[in-house]
PDB file of N, CA and C in Angstrom:
ATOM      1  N   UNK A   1       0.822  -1.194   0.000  1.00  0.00           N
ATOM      2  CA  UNK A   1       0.000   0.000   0.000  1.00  0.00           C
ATOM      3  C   UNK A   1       0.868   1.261   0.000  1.00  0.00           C
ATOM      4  N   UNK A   2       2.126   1.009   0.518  1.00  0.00           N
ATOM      5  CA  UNK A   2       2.940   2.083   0.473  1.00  0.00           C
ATOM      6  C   UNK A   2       3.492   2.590  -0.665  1.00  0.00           C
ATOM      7  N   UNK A   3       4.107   1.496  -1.395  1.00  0.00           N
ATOM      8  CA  UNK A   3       4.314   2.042  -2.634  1.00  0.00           C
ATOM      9  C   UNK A   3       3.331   2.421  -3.430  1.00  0.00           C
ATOM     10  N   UNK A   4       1.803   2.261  -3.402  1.00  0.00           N
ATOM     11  CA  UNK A   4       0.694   2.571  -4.313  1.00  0.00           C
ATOM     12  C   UNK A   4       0.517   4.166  -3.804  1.00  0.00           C
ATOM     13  N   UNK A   5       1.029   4.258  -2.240  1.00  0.00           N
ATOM     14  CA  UNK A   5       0.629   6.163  -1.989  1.00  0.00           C
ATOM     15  C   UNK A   5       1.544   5.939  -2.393  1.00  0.00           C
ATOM     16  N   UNK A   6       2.567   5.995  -2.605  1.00  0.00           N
ATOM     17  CA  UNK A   6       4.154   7.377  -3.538  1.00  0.00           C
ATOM     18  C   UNK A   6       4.254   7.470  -4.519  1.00  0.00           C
ATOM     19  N   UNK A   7       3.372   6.512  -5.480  1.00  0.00           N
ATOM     20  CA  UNK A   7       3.708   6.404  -7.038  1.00  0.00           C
ATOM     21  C   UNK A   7       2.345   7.214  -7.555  1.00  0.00           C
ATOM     22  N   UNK A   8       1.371   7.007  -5.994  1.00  0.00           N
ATOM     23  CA  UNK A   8      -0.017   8.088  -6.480  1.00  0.00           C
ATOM     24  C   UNK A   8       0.650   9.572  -6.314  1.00  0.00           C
ATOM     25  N   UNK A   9       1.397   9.859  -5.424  1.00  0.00           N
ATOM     26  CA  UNK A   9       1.974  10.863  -5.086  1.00  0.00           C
ATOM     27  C   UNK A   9       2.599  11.640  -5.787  1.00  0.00           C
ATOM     28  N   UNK A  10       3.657  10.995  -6.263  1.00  0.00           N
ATOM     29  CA  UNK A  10       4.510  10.938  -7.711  1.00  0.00           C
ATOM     30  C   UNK A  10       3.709  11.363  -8.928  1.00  0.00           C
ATOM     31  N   UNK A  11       2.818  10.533  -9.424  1.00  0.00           N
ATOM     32  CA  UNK A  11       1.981  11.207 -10.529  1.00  0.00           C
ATOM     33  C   UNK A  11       0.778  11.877 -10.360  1.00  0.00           C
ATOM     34  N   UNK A  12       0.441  12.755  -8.804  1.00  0.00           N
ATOM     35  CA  UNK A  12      -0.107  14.024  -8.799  1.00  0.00           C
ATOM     36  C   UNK A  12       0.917  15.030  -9.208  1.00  0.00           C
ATOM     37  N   UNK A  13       2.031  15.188  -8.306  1.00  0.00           N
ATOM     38  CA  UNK A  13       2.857  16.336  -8.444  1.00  0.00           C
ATOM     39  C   UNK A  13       3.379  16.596  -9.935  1.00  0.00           C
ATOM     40  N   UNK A  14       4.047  15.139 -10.502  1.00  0.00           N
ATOM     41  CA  UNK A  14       4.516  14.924 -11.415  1.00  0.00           C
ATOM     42  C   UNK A  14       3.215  15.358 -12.905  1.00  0.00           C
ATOM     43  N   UNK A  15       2.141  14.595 -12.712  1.00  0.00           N
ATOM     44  CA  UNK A  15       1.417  14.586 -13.802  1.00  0.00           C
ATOM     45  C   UNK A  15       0.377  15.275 -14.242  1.00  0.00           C
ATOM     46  N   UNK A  16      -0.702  15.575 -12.954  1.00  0.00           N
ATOM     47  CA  UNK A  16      -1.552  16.430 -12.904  1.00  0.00           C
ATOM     48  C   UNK A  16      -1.470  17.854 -12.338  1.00  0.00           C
ATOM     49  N   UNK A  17      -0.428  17.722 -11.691  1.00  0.00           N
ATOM     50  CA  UNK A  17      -0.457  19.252 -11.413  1.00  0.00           C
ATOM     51  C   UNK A  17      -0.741  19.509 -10.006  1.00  0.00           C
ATOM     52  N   UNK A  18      -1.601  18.433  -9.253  1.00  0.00           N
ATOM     53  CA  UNK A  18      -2.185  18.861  -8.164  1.00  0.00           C
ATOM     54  C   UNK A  18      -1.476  17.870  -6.839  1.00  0.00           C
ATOM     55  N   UNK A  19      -1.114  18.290  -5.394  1.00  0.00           N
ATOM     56  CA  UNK A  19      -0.914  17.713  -4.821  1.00  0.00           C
ATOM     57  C   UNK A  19      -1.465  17.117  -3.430  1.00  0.00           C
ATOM     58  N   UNK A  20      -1.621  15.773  -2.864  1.00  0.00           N
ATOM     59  CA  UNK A  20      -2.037  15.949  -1.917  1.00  0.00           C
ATOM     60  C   UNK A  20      -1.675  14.763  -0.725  1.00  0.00           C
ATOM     61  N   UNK A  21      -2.367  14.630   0.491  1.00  0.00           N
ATOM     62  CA  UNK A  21      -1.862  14.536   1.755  1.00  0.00           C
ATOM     63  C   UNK A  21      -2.017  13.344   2.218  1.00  0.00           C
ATOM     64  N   UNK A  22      -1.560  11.850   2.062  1.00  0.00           N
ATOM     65  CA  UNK A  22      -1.976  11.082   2.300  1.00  0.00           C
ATOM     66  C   UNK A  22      -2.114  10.500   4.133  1.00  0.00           C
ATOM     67  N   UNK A  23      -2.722  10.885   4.862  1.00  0.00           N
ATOM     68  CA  UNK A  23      -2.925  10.326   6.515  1.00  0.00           C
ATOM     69  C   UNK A  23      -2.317   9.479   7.133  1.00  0.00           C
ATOM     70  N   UNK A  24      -3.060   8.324   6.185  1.00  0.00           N
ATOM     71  CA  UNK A  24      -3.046   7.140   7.230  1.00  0.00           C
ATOM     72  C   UNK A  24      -1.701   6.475   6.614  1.00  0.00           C
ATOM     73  N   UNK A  25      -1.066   5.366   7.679  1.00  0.00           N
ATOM     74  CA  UNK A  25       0.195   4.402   7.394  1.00  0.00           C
ATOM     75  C   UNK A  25      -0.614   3.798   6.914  1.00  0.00           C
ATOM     76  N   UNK A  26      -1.534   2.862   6.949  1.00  0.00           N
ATOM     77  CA  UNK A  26      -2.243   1.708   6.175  1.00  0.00           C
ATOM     78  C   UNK A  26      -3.974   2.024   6.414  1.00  0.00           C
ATOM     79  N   UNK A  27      -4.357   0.908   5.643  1.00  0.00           N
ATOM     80  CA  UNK A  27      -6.001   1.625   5.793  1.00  0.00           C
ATOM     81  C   UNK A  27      -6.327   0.766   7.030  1.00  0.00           C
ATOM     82  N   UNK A  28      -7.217   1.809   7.995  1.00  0.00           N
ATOM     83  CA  UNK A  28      -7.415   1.353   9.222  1.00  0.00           C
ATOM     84  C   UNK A  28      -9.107  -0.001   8.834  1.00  0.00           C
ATOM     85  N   UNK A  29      -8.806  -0.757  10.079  1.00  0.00           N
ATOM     86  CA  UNK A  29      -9.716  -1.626   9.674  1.00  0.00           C
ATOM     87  C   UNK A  29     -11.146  -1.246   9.371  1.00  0.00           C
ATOM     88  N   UNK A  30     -11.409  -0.365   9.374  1.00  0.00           N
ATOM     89  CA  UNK A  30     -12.819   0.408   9.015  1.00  0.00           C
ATOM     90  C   UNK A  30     -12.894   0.569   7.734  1.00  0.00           C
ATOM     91  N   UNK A  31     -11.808   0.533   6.738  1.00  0.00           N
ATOM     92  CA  UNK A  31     -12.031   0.779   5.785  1.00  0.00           C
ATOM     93  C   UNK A  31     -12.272   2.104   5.308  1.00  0.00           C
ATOM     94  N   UNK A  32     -11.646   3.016   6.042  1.00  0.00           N
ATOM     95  CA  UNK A  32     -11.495   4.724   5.731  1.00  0.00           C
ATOM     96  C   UNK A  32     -10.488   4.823   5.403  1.00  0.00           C
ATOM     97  N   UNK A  33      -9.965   6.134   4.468  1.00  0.00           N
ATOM     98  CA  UNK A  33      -9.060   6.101   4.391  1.00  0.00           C
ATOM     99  C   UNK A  33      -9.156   8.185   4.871  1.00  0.00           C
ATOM    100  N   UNK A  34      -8.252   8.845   4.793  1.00  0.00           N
ATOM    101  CA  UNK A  34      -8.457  10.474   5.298  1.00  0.00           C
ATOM    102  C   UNK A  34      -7.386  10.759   4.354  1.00  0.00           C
ATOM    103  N   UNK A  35      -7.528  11.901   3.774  1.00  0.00           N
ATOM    104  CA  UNK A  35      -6.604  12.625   2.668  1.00  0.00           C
ATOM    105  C   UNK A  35      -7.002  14.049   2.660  1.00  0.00           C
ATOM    106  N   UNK A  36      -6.222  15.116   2.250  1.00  0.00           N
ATOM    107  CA  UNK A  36      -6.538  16.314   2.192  1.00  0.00           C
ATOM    108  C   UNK A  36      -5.996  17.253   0.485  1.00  0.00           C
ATOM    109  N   UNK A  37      -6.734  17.699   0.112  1.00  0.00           N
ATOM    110  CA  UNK A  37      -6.378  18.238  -1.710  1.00  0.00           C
ATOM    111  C   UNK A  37      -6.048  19.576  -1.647  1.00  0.00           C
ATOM    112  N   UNK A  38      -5.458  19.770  -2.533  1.00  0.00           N
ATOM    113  CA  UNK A  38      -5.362  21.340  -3.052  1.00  0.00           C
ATOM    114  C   UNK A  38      -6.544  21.802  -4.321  1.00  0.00           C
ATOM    115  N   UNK A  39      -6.209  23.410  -4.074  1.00  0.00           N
ATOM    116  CA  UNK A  39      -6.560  23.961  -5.308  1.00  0.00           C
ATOM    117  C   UNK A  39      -6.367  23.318  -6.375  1.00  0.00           C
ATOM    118  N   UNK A  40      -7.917  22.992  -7.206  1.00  0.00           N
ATOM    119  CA  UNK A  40      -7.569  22.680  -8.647  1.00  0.00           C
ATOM    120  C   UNK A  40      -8.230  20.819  -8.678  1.00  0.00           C
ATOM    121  N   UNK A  41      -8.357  20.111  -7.292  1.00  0.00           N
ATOM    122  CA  UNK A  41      -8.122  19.059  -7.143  1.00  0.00           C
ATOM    123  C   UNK A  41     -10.003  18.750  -7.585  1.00  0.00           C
ATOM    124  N   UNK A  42     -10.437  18.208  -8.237  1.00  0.00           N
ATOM    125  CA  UNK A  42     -11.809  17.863  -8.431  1.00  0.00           C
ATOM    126  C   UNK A  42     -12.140  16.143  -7.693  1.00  0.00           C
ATOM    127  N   UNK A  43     -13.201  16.627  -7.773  1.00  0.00           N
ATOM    128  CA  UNK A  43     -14.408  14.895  -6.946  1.00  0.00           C
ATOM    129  C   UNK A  43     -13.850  13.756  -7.942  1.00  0.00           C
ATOM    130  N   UNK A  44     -13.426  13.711  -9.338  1.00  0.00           N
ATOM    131  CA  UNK A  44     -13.065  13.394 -10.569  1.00  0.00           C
ATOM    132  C   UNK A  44     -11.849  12.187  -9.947  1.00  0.00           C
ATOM    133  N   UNK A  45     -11.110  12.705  -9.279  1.00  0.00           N
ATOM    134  CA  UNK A  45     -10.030  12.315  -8.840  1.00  0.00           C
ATOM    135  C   UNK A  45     -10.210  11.363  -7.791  1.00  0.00           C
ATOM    136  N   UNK A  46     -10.864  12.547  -6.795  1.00  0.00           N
ATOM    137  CA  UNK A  46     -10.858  11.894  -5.141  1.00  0.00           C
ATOM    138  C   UNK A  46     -11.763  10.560  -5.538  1.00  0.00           C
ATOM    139  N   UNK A  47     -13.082  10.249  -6.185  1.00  0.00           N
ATOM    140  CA  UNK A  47     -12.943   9.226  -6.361  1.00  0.00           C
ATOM    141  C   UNK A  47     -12.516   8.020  -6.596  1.00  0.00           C
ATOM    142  N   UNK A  48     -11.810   8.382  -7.819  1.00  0.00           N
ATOM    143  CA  UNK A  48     -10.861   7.294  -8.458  1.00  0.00           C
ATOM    144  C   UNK A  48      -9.622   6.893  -7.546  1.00  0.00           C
ATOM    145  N   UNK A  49      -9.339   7.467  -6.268  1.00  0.00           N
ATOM    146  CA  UNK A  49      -8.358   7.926  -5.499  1.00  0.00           C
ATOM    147  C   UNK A  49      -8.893   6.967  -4.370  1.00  0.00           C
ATOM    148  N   UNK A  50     -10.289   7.180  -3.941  1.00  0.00           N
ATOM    149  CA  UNK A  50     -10.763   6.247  -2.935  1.00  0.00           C
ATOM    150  C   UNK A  50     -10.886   4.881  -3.432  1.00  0.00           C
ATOM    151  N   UNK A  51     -11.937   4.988  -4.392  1.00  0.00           N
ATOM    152  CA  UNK A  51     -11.870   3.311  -5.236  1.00  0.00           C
ATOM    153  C   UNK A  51     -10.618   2.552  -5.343  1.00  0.00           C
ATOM    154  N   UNK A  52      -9.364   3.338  -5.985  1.00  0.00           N
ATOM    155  CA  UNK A  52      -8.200   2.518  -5.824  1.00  0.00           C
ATOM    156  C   UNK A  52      -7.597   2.416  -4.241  1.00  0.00           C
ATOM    157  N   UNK A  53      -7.569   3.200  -3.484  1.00  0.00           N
ATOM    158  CA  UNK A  53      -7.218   2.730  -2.232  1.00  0.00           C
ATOM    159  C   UNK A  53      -7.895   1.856  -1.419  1.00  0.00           C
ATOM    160  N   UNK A  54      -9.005   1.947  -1.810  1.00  0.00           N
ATOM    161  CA  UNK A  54      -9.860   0.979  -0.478  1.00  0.00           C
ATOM    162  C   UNK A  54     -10.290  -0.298  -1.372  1.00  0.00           C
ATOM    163  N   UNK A  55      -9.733  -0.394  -2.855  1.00  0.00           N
ATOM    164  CA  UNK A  55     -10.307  -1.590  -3.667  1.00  0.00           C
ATOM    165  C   UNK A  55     -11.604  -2.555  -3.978  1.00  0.00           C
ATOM    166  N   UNK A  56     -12.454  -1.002  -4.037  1.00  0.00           N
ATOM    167  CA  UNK A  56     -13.946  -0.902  -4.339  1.00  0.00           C
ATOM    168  C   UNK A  56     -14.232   0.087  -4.766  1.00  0.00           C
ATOM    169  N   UNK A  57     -15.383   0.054  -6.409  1.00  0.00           N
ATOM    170  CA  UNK A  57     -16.227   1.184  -6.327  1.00  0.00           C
ATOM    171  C   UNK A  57     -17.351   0.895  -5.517  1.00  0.00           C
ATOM    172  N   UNK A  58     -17.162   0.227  -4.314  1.00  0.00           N
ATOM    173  CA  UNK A  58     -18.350   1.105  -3.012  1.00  0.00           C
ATOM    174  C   UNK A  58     -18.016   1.650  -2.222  1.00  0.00           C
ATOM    175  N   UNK A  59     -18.300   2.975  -2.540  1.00  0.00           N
ATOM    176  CA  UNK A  59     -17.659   3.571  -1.180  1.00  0.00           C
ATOM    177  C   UNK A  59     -18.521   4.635  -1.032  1.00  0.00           C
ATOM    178  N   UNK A  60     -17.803   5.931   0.278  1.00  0.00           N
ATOM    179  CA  UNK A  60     -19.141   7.417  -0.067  1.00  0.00           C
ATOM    180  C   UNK A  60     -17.907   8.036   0.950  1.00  0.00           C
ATOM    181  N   UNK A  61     -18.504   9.252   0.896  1.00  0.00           N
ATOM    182  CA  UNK A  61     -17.263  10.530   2.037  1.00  0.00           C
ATOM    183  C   UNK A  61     -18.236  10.527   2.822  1.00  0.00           C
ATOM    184  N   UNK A  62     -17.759  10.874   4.052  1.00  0.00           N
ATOM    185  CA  UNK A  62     -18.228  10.894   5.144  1.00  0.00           C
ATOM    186  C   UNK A  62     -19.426  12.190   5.043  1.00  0.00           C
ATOM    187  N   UNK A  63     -18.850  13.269   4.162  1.00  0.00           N
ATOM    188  CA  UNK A  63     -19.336  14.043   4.798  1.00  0.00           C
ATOM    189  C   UNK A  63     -20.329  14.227   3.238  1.00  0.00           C
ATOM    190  N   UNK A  64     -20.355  13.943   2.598  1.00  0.00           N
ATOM    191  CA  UNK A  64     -20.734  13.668   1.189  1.00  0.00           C
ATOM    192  C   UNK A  64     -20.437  14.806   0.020  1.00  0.00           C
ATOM    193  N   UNK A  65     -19.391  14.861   0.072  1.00  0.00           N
ATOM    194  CA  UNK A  65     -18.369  16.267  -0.936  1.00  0.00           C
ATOM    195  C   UNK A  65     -18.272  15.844  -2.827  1.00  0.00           C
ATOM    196  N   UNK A  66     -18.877  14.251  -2.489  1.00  0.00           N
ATOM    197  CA  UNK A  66     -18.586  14.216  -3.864  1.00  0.00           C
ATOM    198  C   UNK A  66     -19.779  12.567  -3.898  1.00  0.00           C
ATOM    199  N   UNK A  67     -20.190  12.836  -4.596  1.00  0.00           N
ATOM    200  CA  UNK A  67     -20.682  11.865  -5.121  1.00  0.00           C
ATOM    201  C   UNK A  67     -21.145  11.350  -6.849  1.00  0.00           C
ATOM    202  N   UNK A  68     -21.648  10.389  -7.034  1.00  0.00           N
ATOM    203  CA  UNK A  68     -21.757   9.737  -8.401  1.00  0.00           C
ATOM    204  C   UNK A  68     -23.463  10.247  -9.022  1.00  0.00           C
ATOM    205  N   UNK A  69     -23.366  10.844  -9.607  1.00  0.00           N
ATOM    206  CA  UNK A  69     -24.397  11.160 -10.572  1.00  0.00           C
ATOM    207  C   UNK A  69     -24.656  10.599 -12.071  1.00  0.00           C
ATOM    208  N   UNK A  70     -25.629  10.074 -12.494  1.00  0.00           N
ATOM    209  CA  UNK A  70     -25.777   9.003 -13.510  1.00  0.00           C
ATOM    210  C   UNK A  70     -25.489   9.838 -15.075  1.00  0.00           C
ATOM    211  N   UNK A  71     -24.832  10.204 -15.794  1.00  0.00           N
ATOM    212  CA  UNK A  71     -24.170  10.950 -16.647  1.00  0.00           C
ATOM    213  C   UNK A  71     -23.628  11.547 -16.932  1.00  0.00           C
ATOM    214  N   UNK A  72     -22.847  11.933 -15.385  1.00  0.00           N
ATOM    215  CA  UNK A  72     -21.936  13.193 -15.023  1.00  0.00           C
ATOM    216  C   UNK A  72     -20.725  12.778 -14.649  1.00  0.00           C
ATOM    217  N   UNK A  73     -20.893  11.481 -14.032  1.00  0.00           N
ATOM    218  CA  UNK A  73     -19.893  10.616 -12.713  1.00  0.00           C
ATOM    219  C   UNK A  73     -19.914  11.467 -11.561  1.00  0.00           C
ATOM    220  N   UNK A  74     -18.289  11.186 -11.410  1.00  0.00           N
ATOM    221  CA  UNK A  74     -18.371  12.055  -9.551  1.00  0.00           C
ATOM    222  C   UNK A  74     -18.185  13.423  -9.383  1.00  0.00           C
ATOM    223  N   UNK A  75     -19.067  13.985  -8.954  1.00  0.00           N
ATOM    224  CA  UNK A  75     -19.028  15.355  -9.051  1.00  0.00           C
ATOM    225  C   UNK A  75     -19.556  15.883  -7.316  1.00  0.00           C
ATOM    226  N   UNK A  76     -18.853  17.082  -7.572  1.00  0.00           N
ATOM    227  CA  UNK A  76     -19.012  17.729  -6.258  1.00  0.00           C
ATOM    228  C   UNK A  76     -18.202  19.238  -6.341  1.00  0.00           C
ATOM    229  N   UNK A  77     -18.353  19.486  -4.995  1.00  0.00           N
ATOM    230  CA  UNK A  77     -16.838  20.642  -4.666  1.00  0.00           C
ATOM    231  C   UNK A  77     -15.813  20.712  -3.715  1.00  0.00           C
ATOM    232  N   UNK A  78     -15.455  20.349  -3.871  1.00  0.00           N
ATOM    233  CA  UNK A  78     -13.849  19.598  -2.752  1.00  0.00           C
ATOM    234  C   UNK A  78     -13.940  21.196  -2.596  1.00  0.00           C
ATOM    235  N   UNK A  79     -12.825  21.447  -0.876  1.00  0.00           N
ATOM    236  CA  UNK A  79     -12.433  22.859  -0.451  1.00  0.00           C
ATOM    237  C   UNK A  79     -11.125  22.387  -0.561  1.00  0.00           C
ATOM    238  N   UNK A  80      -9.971  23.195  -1.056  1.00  0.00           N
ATOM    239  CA  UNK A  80      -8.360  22.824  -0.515  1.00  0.00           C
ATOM    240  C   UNK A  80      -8.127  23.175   0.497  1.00  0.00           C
ATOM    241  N   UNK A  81      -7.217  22.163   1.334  1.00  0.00           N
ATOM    242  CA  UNK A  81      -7.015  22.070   2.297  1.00  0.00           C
ATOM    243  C   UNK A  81      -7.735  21.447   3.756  1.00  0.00           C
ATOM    244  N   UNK A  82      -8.819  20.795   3.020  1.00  0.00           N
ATOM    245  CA  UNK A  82     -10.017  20.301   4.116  1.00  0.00           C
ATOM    246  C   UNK A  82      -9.778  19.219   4.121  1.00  0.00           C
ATOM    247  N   UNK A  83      -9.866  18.404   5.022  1.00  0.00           N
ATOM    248  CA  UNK A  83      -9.401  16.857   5.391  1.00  0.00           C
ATOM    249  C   UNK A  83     -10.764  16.037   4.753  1.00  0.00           C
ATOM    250  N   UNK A  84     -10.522  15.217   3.904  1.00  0.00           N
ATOM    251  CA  UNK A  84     -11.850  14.316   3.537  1.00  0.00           C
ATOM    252  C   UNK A  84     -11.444  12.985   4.061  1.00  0.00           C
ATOM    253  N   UNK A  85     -12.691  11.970   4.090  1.00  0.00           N
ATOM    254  CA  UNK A  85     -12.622  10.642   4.781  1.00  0.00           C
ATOM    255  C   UNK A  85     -13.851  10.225   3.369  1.00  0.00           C
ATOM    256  N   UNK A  86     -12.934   8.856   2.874  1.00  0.00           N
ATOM    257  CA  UNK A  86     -14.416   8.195   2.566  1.00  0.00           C
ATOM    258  C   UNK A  86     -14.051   6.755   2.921  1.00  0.00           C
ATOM    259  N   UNK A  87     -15.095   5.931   2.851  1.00  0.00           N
ATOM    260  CA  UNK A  87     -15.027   4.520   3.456  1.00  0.00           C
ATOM    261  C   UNK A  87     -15.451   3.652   2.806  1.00  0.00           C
ATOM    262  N   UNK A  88     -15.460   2.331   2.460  1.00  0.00           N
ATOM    263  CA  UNK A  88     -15.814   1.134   1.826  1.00  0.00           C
ATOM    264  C   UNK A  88     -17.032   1.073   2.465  1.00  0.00           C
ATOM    265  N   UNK A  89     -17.910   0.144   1.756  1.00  0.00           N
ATOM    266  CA  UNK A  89     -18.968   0.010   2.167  1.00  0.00           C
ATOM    267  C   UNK A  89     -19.927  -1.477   1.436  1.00  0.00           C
ATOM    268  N   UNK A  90     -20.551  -2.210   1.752  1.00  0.00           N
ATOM    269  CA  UNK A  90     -20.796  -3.359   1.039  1.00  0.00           C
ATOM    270  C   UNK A  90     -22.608  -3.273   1.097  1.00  0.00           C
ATOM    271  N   UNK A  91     -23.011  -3.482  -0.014  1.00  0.00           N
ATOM    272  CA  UNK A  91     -23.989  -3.682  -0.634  1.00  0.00           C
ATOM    273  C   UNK A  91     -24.982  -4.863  -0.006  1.00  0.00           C
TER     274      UNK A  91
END
């Protein structure tokens, strides 16, 4: 999991432009994970960001900053610098 945050890390700074904060040493058994974005950083991401870390598209943010809309995908408005949490979740 460690090398999957530095190489995610690596190709924010490196690729997109945007950087951000990874929390946790490993994902706690709850299946959360906590991260924080910058300016510029869209729901676009933080999804694809949770899905690959927690190794599910089921998941949701705690606080619900972004979610999946049926022709849009994940959309929302992230704040930079605000700590987000989203969590796995089973059907």
């Amino acid at each position: 999991m460690r090398i999957l945050g530095l190489f995610l890390s690596f190709f924010a700074i490196t690729k997109s432009q945007y950087f951000f904060e990874f929390n946790n040493d490993d994902i706690p058994s709850n299946q959360c994970i906590q991260f924080t974005v910058t300016s510029g950083t869209g729901c676009d991401w933080m999804c694809n960001y949770c899905a690959s870390q927690l190794g599910t598209n089921n998941y949701y943010f705690t606080d619900g900053v972004c979610s999946y809309q049926e022709g849009q995908g994940c959309v929302g408005n992230p704040i930079a610098g605000k700590q987000y949490t989203c969590c796995s979740t089973t059907f």
